[in-house]
Protein backbone atom coordinates (compact mmCIF):
# COMPACT_ATOMS: atom_id res chain seq x y z
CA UNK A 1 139.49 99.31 59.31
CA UNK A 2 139.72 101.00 56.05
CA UNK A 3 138.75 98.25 53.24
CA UNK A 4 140.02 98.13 49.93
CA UNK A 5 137.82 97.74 47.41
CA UNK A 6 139.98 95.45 45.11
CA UNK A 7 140.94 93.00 48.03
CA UNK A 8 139.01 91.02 50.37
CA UNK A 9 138.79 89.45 53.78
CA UNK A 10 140.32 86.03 54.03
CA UNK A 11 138.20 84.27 56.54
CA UNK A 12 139.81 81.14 57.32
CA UNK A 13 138.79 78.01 59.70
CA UNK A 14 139.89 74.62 60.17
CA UNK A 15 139.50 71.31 62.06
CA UNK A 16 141.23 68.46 62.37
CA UNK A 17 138.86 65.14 62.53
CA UNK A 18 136.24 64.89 60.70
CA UNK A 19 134.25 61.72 61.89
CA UNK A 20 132.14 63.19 64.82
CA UNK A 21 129.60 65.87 65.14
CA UNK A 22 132.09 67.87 67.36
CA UNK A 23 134.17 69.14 64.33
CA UNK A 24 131.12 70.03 62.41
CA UNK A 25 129.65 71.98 65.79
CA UNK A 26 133.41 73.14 66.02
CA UNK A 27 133.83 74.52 62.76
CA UNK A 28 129.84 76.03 62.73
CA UNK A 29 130.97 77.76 65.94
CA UNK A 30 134.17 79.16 64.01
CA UNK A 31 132.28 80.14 61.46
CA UNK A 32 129.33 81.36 63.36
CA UNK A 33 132.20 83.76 65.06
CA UNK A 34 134.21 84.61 61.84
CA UNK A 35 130.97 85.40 60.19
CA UNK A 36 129.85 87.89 63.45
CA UNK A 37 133.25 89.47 63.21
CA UNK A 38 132.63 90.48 59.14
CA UNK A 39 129.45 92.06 60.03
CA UNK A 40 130.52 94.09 63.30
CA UNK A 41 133.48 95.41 61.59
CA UNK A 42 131.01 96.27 58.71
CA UNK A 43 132.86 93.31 56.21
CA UNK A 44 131.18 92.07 53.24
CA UNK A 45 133.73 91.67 51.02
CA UNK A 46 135.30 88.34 52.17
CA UNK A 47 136.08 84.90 51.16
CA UNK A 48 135.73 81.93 53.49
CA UNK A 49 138.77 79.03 53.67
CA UNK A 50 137.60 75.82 55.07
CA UNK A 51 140.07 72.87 56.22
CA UNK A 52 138.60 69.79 57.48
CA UNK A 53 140.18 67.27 58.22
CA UNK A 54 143.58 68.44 58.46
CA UNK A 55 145.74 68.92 61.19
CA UNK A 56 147.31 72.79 61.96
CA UNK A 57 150.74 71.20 62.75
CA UNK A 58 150.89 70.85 58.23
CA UNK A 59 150.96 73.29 56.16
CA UNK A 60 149.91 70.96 53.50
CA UNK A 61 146.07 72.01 53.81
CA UNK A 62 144.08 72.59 50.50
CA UNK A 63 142.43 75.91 51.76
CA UNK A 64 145.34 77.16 53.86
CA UNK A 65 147.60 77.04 50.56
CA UNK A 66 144.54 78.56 47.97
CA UNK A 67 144.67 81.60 50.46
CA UNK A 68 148.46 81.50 50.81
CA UNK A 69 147.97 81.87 46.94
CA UNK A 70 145.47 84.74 47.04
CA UNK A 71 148.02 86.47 49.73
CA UNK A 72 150.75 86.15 47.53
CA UNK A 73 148.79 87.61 44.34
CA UNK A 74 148.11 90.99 46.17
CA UNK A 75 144.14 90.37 46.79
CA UNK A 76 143.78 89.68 50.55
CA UNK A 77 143.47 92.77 52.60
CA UNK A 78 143.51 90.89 56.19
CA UNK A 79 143.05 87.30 57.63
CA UNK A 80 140.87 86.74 60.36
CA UNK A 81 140.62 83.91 61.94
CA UNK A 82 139.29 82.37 65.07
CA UNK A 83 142.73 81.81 67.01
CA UNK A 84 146.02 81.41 65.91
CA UNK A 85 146.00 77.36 66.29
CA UNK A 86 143.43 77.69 63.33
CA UNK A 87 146.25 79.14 61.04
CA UNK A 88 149.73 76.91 62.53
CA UNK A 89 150.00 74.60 65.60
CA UNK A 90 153.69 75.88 66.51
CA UNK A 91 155.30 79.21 66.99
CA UNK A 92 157.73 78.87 64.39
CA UNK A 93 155.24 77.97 61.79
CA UNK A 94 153.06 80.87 62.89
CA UNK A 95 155.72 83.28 62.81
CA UNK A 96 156.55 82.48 59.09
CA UNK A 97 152.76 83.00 58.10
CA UNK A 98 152.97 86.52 59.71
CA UNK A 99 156.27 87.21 57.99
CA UNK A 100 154.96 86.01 54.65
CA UNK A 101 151.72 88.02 55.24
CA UNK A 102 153.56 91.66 55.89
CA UNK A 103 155.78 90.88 52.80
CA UNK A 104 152.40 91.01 51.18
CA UNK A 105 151.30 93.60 52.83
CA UNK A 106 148.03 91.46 54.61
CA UNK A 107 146.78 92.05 58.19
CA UNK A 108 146.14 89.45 60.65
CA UNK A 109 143.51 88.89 62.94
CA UNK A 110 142.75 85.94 65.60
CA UNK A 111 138.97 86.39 66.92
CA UNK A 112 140.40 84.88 70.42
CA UNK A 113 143.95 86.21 70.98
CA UNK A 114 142.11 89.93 69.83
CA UNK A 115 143.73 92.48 67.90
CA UNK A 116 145.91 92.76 64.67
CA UNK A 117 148.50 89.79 65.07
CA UNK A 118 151.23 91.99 63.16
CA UNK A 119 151.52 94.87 65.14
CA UNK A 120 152.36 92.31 68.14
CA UNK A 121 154.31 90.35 65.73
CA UNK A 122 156.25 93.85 64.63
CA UNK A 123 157.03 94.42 68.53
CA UNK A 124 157.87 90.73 69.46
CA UNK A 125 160.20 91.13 66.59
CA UNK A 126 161.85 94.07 67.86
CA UNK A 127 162.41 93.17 70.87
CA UNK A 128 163.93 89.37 69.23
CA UNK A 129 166.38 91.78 67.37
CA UNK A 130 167.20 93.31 70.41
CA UNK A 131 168.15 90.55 73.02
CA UNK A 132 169.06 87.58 70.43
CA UNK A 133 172.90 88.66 70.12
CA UNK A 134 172.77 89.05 74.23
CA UNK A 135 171.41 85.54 74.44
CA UNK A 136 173.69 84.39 71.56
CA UNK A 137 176.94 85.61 73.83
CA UNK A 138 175.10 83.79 76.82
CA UNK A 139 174.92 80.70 74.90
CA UNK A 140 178.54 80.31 73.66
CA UNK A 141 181.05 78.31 75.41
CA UNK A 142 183.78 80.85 76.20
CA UNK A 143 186.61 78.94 76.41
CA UNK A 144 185.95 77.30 73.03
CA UNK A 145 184.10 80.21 71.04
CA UNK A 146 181.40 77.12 69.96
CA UNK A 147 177.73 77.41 70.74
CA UNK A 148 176.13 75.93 73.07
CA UNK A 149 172.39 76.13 71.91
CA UNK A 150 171.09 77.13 68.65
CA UNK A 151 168.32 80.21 68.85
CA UNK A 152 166.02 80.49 65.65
């Protein structure tokens, strides 16, 4: 991984209650993992994003949007983060944040799922590009040119 000295490593975590001592052993163990990843990958330029409290199906999370912000001012090289359910609880929502990150040219890394999350993002996209006007054709009523389902 070849770091950039201006930009750092958004580490990011999150949990959704926060009345029992399973989040806080839940979000120790994220960290505890996030923090192990920095130092085998020889990271010590990073900032850490905590969310407790807050459900991954909202984007509305204090920490999630201060390193949306820090994305979209140029000065996160890559977010890592323990699995992908830390960073959106639905596909769709997940796919934005990896769109929004390449437009700001950030990497993304899930501890769990392994590897960079754009280059599979970059290939799932691809291949989307690829087989979406098939399955569009598929879906369309012939007789009546109208569609039958809507694909995102």
């Amino acid at each position: 991984m070849n770091k950039q000295p201006d930009k750092v490593f958004a580490l990011y975590y999150r949990a959704a209650r926060t009345n029992d001592n399973d989040t806080t052993l839940h979000l120790d163990n994220q960290m505890h993992q996030l923090l192990q990843y920095a130092r085998q990958h020889g990271i010590d330029n990073f900032a850490l994003y905590v969310d407790m409290g807050y459900p991954g199906a909202t984007p509305d999370r204090p920490a999630f949007k201060e390193m949306l912000s820090t994305i979209h001012s140029g000065h996160v090289q890559a977010v890592v983060t323990h699995s992908t359910t830390r960073i959106a609880r639905d596909s769709i929502s997940l796919y934005q944040f990896l769109e929004d990150a390449a437009r700001h040219g950030t990497a993304v890394f899930s501890i769990k799922e392994g590897g960079d999350l754009l280059a599979e993002h970059k290939a799932f996209a691809a291949i989307r590009s690829l087989t979406l006007p098939f399955l569009w054709i598929r879906l369309t009523d012939t007789k009546t040119n109208v569609p039958m389902a809507r694909i995102p």
